[in-house]
N, C-alpha and C. Protein backbone atom coordinates (compact mmCIF):
# COMPACT_ATOMS: atom_id res chain seq x y z
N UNK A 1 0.82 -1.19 0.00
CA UNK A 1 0.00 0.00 0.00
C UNK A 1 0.87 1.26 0.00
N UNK A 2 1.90 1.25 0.84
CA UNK A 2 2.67 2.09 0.69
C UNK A 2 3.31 2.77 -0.41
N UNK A 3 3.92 1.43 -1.49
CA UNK A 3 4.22 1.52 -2.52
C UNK A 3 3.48 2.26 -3.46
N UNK A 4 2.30 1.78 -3.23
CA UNK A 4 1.17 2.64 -4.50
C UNK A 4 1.06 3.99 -4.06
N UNK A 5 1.21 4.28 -2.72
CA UNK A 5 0.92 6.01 -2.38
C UNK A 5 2.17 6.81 -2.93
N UNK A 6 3.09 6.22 -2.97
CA UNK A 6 4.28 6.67 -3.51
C UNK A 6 4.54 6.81 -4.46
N UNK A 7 4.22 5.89 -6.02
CA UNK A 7 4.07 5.90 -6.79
C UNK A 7 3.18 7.08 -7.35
N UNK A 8 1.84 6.91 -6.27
CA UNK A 8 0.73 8.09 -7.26
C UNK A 8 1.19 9.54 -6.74
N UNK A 9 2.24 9.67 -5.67
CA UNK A 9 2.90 10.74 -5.31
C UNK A 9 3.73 11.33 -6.18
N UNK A 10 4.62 10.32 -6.51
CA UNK A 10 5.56 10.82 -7.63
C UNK A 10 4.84 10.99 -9.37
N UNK A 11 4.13 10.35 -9.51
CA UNK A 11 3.14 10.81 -10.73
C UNK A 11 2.69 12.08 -10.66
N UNK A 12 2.38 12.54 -9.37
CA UNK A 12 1.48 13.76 -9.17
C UNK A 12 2.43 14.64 -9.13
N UNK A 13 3.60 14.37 -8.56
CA UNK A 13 4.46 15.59 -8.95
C UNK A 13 5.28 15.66 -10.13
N UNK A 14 5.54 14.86 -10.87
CA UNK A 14 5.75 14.51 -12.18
C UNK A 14 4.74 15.55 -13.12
N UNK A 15 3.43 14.86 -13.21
CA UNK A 15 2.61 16.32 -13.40
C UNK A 15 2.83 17.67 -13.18
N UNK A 16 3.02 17.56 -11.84
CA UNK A 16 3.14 19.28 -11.42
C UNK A 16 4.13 20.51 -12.27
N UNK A 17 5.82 19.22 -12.28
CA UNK A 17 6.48 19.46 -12.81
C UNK A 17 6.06 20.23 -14.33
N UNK A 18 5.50 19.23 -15.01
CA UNK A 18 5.19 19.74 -16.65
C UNK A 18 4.20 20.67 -16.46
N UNK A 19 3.24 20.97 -15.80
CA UNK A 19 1.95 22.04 -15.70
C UNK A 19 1.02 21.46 -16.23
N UNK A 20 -0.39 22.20 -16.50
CA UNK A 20 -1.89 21.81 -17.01
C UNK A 20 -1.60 21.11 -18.13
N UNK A 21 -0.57 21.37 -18.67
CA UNK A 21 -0.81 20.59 -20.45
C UNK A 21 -0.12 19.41 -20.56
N UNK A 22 0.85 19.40 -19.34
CA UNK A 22 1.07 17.66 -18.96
C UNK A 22 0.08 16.48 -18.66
N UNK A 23 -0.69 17.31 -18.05
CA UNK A 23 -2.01 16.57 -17.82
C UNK A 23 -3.12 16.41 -18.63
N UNK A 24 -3.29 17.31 -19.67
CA UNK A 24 -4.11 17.49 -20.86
C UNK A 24 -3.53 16.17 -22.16
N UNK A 25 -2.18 16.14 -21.93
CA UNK A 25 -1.27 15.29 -22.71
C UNK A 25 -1.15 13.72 -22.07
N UNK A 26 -1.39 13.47 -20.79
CA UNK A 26 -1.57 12.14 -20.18
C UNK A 26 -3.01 12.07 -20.37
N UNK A 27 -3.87 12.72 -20.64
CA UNK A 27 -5.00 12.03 -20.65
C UNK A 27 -5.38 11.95 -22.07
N UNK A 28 -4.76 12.38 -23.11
CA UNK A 28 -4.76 12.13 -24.73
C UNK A 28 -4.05 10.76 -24.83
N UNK A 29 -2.86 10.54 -24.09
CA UNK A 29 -2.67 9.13 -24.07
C UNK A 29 -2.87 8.21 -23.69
N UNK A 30 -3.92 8.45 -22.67
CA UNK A 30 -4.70 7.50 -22.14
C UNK A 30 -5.95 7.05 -22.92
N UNK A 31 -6.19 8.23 -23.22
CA UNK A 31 -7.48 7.67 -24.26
C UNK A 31 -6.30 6.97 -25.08
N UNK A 32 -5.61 7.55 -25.70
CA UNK A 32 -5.12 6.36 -27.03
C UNK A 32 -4.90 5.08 -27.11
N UNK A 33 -4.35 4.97 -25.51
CA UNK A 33 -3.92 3.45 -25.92
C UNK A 33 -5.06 2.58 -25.16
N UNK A 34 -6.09 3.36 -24.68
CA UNK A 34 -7.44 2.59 -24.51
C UNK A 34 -8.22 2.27 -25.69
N UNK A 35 -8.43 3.07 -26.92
CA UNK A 35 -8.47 2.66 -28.25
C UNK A 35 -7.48 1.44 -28.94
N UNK A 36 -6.17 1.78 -28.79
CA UNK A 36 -5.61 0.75 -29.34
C UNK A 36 -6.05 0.00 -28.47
N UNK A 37 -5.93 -0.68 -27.44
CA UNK A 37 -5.76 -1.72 -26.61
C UNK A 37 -7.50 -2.11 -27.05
N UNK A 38 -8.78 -1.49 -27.16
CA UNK A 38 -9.63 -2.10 -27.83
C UNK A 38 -9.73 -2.76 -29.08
N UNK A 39 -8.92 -2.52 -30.10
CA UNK A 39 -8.37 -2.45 -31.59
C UNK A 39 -7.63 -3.81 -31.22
N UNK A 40 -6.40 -3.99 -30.33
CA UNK A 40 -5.99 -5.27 -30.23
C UNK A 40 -6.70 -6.56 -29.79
N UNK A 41 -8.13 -5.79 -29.17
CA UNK A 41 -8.71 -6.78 -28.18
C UNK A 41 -9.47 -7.32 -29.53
N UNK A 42 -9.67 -6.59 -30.54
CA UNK A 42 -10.89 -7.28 -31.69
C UNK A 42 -10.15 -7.57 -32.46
N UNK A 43 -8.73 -7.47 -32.93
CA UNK A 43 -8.42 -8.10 -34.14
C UNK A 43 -7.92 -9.71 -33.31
N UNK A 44 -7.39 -9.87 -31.90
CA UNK A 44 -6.81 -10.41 -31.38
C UNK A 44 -7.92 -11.88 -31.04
N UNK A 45 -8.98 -11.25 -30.36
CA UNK A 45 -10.29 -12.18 -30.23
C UNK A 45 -11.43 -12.29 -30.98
N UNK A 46 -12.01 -11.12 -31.17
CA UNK A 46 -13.53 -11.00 -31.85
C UNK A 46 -13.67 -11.28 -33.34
N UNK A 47 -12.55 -10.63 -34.33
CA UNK A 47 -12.44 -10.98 -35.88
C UNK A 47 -12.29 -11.96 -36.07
N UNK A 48 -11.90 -13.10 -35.49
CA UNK A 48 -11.99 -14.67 -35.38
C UNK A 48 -13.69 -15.12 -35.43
N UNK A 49 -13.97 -14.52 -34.59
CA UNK A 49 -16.20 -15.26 -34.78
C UNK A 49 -16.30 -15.03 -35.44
N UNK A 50 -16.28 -13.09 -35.83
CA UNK A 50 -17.00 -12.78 -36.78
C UNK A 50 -16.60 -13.15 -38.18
N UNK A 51 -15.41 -13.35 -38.83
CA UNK A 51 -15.06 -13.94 -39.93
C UNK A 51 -15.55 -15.24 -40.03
N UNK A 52 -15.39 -15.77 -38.71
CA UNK A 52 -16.11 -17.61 -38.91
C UNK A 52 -18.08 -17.22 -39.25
N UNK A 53 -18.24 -16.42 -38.76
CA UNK A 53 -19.98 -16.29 -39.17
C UNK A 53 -19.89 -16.13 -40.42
N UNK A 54 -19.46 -15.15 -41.12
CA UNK A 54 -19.34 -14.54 -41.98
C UNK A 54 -19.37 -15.82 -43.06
N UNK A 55 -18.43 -16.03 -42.96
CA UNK A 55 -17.95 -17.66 -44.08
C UNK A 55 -18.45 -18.34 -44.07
N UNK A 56 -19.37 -19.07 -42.78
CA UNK A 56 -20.10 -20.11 -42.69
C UNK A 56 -21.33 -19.42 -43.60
N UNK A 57 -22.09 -18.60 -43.02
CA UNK A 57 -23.43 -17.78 -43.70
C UNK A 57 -23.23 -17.87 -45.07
N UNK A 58 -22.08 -17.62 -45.67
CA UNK A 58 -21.70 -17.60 -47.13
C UNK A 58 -21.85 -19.04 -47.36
N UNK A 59 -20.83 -19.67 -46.89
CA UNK A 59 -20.57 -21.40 -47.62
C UNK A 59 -22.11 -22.02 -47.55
N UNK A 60 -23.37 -21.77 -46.83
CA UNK A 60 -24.62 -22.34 -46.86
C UNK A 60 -25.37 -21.66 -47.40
N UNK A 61 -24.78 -20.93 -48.84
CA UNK A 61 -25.57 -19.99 -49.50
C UNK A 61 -25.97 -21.26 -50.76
N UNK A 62 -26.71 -21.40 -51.08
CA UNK A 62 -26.78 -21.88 -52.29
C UNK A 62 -26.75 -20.99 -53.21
N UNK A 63 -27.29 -20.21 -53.64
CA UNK A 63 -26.22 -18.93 -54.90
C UNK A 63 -25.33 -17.75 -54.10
N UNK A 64 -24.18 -18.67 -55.22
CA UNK A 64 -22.88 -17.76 -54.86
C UNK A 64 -22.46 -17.19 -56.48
N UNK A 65 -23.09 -17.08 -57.45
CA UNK A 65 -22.93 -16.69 -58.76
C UNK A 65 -23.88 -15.29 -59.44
N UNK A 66 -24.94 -15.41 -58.86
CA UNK A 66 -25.58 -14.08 -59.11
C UNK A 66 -25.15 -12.92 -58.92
N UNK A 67 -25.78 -11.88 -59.21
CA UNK A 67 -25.66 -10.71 -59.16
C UNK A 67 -25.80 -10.12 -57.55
N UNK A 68 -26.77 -10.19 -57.16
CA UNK A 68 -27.11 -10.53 -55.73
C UNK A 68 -26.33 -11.11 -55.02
N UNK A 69 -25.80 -12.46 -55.78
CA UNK A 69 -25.11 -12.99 -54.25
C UNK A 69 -23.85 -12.04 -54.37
N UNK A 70 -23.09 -11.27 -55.66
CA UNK A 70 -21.77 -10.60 -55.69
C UNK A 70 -22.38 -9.32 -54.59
N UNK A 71 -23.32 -8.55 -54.76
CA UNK A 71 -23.29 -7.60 -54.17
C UNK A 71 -23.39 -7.67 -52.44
N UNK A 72 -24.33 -9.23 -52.23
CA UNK A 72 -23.91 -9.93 -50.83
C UNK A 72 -22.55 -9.79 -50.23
N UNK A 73 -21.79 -10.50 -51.09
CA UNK A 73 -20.31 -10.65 -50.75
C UNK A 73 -19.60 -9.49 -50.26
N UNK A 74 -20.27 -8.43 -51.28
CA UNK A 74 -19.30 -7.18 -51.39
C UNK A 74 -19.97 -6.89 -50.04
N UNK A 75 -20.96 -6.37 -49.84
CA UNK A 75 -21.63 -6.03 -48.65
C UNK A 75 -20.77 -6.52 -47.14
N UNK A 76 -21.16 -7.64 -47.44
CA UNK A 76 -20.32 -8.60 -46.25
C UNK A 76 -18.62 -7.64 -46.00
N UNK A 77 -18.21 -8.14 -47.34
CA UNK A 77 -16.64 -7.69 -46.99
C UNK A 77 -16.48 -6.25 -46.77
N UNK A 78 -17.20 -5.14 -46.98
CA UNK A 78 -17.53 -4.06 -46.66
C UNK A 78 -17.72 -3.75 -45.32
N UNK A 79 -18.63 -4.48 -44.70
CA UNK A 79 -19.03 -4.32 -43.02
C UNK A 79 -17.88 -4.88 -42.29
N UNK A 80 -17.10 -5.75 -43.06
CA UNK A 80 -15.82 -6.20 -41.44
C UNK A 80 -14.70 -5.59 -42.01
N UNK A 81 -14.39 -4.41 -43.29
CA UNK A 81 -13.53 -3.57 -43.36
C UNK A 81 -13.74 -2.56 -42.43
N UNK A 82 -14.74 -1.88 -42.26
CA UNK A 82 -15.42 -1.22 -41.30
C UNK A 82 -15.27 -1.39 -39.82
N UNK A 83 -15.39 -2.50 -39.57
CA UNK A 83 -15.22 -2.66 -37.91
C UNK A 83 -13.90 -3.36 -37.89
N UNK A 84 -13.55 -3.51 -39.03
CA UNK A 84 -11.76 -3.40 -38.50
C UNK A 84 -10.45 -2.01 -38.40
N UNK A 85 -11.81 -1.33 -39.13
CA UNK A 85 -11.36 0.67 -39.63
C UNK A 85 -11.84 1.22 -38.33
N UNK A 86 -12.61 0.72 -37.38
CA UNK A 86 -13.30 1.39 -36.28
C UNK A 86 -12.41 1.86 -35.35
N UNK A 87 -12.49 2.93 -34.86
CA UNK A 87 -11.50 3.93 -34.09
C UNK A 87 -9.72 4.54 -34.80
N UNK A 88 -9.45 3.69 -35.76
CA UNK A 88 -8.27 4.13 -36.40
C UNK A 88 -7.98 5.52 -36.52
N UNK A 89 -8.86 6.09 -37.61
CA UNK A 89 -8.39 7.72 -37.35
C UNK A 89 -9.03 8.68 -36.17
N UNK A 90 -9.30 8.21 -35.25
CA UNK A 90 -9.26 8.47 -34.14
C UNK A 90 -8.01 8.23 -33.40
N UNK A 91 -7.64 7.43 -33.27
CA UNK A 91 -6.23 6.81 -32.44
C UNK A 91 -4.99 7.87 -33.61
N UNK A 92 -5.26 7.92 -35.09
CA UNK A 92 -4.45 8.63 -35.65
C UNK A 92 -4.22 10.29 -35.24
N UNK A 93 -5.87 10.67 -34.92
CA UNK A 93 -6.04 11.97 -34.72
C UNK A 93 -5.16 12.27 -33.47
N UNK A 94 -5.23 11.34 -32.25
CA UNK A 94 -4.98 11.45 -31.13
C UNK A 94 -3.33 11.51 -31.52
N UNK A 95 -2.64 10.23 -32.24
CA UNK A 95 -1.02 10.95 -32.54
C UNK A 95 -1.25 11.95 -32.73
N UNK A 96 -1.46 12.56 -33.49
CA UNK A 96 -0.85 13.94 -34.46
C UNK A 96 -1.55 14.73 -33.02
N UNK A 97 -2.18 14.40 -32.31
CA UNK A 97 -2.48 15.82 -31.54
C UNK A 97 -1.67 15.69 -30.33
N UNK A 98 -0.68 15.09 -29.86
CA UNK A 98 0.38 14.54 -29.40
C UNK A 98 1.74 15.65 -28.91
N UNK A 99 2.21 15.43 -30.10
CA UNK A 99 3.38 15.97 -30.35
C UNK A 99 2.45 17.92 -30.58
N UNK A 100 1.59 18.23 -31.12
CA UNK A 100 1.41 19.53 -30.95
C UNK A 100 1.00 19.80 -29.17
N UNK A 101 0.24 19.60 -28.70
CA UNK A 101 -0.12 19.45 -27.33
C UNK A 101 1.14 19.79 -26.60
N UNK A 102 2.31 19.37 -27.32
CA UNK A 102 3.77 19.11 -26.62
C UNK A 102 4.20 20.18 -26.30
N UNK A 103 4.15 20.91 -27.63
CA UNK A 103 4.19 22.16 -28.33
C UNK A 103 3.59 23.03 -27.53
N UNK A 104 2.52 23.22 -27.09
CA UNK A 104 1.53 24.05 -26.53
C UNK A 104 2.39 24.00 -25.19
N UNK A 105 2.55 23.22 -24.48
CA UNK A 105 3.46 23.40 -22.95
C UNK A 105 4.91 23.63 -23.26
N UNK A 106 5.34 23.42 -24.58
CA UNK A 106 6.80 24.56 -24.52
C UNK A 106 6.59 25.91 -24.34
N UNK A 107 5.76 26.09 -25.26
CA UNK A 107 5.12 27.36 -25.11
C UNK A 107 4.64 28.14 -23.44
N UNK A 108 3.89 27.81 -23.31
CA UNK A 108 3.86 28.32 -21.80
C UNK A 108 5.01 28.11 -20.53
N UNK A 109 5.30 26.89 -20.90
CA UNK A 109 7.07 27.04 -20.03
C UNK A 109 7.59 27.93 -20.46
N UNK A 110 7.90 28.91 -21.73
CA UNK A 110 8.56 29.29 -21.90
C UNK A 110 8.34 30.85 -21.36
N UNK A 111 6.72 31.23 -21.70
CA UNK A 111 6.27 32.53 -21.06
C UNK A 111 6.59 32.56 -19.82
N UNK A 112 6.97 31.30 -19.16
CA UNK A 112 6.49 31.52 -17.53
C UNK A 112 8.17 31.73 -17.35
N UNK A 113 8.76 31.12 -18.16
CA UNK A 113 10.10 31.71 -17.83
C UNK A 113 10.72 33.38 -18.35
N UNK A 114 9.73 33.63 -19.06
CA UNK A 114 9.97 35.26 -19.59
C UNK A 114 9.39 36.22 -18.36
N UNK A 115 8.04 35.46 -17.67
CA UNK A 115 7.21 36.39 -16.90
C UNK A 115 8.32 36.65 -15.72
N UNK A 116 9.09 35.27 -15.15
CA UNK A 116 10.03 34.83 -13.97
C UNK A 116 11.27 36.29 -14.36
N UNK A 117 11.69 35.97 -15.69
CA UNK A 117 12.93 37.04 -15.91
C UNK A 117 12.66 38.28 -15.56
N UNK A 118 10.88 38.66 -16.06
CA UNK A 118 10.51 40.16 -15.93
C UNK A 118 10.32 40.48 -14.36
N UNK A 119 9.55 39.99 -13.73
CA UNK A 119 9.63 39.86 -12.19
C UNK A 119 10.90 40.14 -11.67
N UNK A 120 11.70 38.94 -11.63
CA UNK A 120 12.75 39.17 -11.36
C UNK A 120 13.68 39.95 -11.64
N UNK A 121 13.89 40.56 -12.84
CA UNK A 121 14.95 41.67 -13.32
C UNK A 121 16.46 40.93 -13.72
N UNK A 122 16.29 39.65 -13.70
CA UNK A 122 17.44 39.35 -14.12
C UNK A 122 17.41 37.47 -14.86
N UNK A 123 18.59 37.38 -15.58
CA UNK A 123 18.30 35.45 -15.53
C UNK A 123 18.74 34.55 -14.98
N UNK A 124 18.28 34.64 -13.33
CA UNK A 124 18.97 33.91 -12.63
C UNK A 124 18.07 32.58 -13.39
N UNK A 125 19.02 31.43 -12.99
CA UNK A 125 19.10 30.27 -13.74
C UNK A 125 18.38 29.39 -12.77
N UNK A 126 18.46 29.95 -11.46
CA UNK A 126 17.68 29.15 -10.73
C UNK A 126 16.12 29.16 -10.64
N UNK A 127 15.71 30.60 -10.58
CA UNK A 127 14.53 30.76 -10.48
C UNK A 127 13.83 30.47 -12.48
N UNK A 128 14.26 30.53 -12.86
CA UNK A 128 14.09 30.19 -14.69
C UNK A 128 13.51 28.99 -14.80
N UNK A 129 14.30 27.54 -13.53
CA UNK A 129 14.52 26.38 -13.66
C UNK A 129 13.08 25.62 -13.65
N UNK A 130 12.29 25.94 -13.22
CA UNK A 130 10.86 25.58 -13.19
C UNK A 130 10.01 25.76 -14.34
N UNK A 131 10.34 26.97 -15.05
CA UNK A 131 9.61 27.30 -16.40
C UNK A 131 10.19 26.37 -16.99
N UNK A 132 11.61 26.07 -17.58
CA UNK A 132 12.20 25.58 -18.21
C UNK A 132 12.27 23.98 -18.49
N UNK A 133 11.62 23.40 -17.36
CA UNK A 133 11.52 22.01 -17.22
C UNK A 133 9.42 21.98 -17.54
N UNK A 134 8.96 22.95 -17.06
CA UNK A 134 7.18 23.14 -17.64
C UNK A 134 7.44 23.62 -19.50
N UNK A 135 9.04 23.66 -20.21
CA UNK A 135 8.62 23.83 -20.92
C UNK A 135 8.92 22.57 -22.14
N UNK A 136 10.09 21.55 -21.42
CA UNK A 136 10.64 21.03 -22.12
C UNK A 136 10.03 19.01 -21.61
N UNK A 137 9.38 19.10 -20.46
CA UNK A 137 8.50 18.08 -20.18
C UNK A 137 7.58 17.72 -20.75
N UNK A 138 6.67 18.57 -21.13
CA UNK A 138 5.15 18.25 -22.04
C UNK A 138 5.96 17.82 -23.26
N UNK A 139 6.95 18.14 -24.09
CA UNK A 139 7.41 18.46 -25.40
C UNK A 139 7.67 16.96 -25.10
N UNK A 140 8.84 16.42 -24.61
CA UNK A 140 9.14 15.06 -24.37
C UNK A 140 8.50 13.99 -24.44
N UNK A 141 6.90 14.45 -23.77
CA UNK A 141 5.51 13.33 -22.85
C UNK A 141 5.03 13.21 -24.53
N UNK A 142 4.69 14.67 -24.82
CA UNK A 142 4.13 14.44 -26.40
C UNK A 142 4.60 13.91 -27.56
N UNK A 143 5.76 13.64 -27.82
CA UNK A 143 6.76 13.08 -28.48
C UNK A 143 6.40 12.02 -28.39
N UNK A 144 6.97 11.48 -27.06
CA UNK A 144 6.98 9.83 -26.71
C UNK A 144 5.41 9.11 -26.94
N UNK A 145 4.49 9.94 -26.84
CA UNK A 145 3.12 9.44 -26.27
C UNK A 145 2.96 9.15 -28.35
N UNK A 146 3.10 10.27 -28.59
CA UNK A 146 3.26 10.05 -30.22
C UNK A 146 3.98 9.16 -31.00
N UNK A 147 5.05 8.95 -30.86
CA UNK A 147 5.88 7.61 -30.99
C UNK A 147 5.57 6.21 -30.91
N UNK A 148 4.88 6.23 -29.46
CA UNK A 148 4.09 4.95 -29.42
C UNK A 148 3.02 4.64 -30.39
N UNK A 149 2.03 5.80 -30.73
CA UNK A 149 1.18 5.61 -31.41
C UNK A 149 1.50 5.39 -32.57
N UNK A 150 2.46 6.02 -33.15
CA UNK A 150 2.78 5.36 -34.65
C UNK A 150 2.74 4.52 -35.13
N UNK A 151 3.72 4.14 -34.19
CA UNK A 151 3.90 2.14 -34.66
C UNK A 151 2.35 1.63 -34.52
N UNK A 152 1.69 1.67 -33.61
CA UNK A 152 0.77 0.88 -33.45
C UNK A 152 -0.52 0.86 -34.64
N UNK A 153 -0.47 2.36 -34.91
CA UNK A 153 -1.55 2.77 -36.41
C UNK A 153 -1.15 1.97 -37.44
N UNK A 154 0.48 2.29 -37.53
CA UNK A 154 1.10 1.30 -38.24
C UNK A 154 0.70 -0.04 -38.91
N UNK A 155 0.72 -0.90 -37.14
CA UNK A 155 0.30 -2.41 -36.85
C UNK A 155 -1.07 -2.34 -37.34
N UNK A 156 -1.79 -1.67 -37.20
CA UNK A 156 -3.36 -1.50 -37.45
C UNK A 156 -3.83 -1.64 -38.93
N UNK A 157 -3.26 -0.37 -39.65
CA UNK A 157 -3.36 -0.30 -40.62
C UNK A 157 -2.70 -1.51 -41.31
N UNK A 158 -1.95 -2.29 -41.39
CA UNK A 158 -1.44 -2.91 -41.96
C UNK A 158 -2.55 -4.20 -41.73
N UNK A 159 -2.39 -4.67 -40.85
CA UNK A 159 -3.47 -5.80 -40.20
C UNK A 159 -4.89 -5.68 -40.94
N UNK A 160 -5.34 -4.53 -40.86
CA UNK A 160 -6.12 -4.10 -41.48
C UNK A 160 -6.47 -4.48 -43.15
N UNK A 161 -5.59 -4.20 -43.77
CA UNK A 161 -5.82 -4.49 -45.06
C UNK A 161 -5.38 -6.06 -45.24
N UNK A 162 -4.32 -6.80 -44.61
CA UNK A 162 -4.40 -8.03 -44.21
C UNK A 162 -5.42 -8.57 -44.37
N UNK A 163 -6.22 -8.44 -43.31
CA UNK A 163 -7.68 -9.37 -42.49
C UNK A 163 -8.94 -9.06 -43.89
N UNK A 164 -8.61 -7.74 -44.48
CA UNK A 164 -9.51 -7.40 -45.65
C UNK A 164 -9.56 -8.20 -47.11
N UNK A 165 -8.27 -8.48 -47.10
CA UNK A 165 -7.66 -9.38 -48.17
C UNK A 165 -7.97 -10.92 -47.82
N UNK A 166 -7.86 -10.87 -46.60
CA UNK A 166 -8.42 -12.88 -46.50
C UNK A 166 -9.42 -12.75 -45.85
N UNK A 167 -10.32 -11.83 -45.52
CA UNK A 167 -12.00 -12.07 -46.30
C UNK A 167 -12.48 -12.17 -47.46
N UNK A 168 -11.80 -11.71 -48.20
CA UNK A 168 -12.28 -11.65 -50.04
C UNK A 168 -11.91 -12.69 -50.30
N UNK A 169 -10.85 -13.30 -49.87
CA UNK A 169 -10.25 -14.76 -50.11
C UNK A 169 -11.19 -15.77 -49.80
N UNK A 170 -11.39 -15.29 -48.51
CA UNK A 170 -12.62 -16.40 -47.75
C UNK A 170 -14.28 -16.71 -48.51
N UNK A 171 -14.74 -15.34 -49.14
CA UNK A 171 -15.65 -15.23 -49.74
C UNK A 171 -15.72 -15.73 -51.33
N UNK A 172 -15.56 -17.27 -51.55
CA UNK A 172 -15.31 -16.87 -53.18
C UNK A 172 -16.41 -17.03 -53.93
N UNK A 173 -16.46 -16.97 -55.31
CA UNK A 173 -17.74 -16.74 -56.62
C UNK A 173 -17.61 -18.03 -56.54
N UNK A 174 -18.97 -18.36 -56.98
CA UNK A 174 -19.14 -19.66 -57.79
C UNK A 174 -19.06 -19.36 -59.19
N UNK A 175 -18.12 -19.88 -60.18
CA UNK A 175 -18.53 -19.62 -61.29
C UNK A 175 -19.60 -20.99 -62.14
């Protein structure tokens, strides 16, 4: 128990350290990788049923050659491109808003170290030292938080057109 009070101690001042937009920036990455981590949970478990429904419903079609049954197919492979596209440019939006967010707390570290100089009348390096770490912390959090997400859109997108390609596979014409 101890351990965890300590932990959420040092988080909280970790925060403090970067200012409001450290915290605006941990909770953009929290949503994100609660999206991805849903995104892994369905390509990982759920696209398995639903492709097995999918195929079975098809293979007990008796017309698989019509016109109808093509636009079936297409239909079909249409709806699990879709819920395999679900949240992606969202999780994308959330990178790219990342690394600007980052941006936004250099920025105000940096005023707060101009406001510190004007106050003060001079650049002492000590009193600076607080702006200067509120300005170069968020920049870091947003970076990294962005970084992660890359790869993973990456993994997504790629998987993505994967799983799209061996549904069409899965679905074939009767000629």
């Amino acid at each position: 128990m101890i351990v965890f009070i300590e932990l959420i101690n040092s988080i909280r001042e970790f925060l403090d350290t970067g200012g409001v937009v450290l915290t605006v920036i941990a909770g953009v990455i929290c949503l994100m990788w609660m999206l991805i981590f849903e995104r892994l949970f369905f390509f990982l478990k759920r696209y398995q049923t639903v492709k097995r429904l999918i195929v079975n419903a098809w293979e007990n079609r008796s017309d698989k050659h019509s016109w109808n049954a093509e636009q079936i197919r297409v239909a079909q492979i249409s709806r699990v491109t879709e819920m395999l596209k679900k949240n992606v440019k969202l999780i994308q939006s959330l990178v790219i808003l990342c690394p600007l967010l980052g941006l936004l707390g250099t920025v105000t570290g940096m005023i707060e170290v101009f406001d510190v100089m004007a106050i003060s009348g001079s650049g002492n390096a000590r009193s600076m030292a607080s702006g200067v770490s509120r300005a170069t912390i968020p920049t870091m959090a947003g970076m990294v938080g962005s970084l992660s997400g890359v790869f993973m859109v990456t993994w997504l997108e790629r998987k993505t057109k994967r799983r799209t390609q061996q549904m069409e596979d899965s679905l074939p014409m009767a000629h």
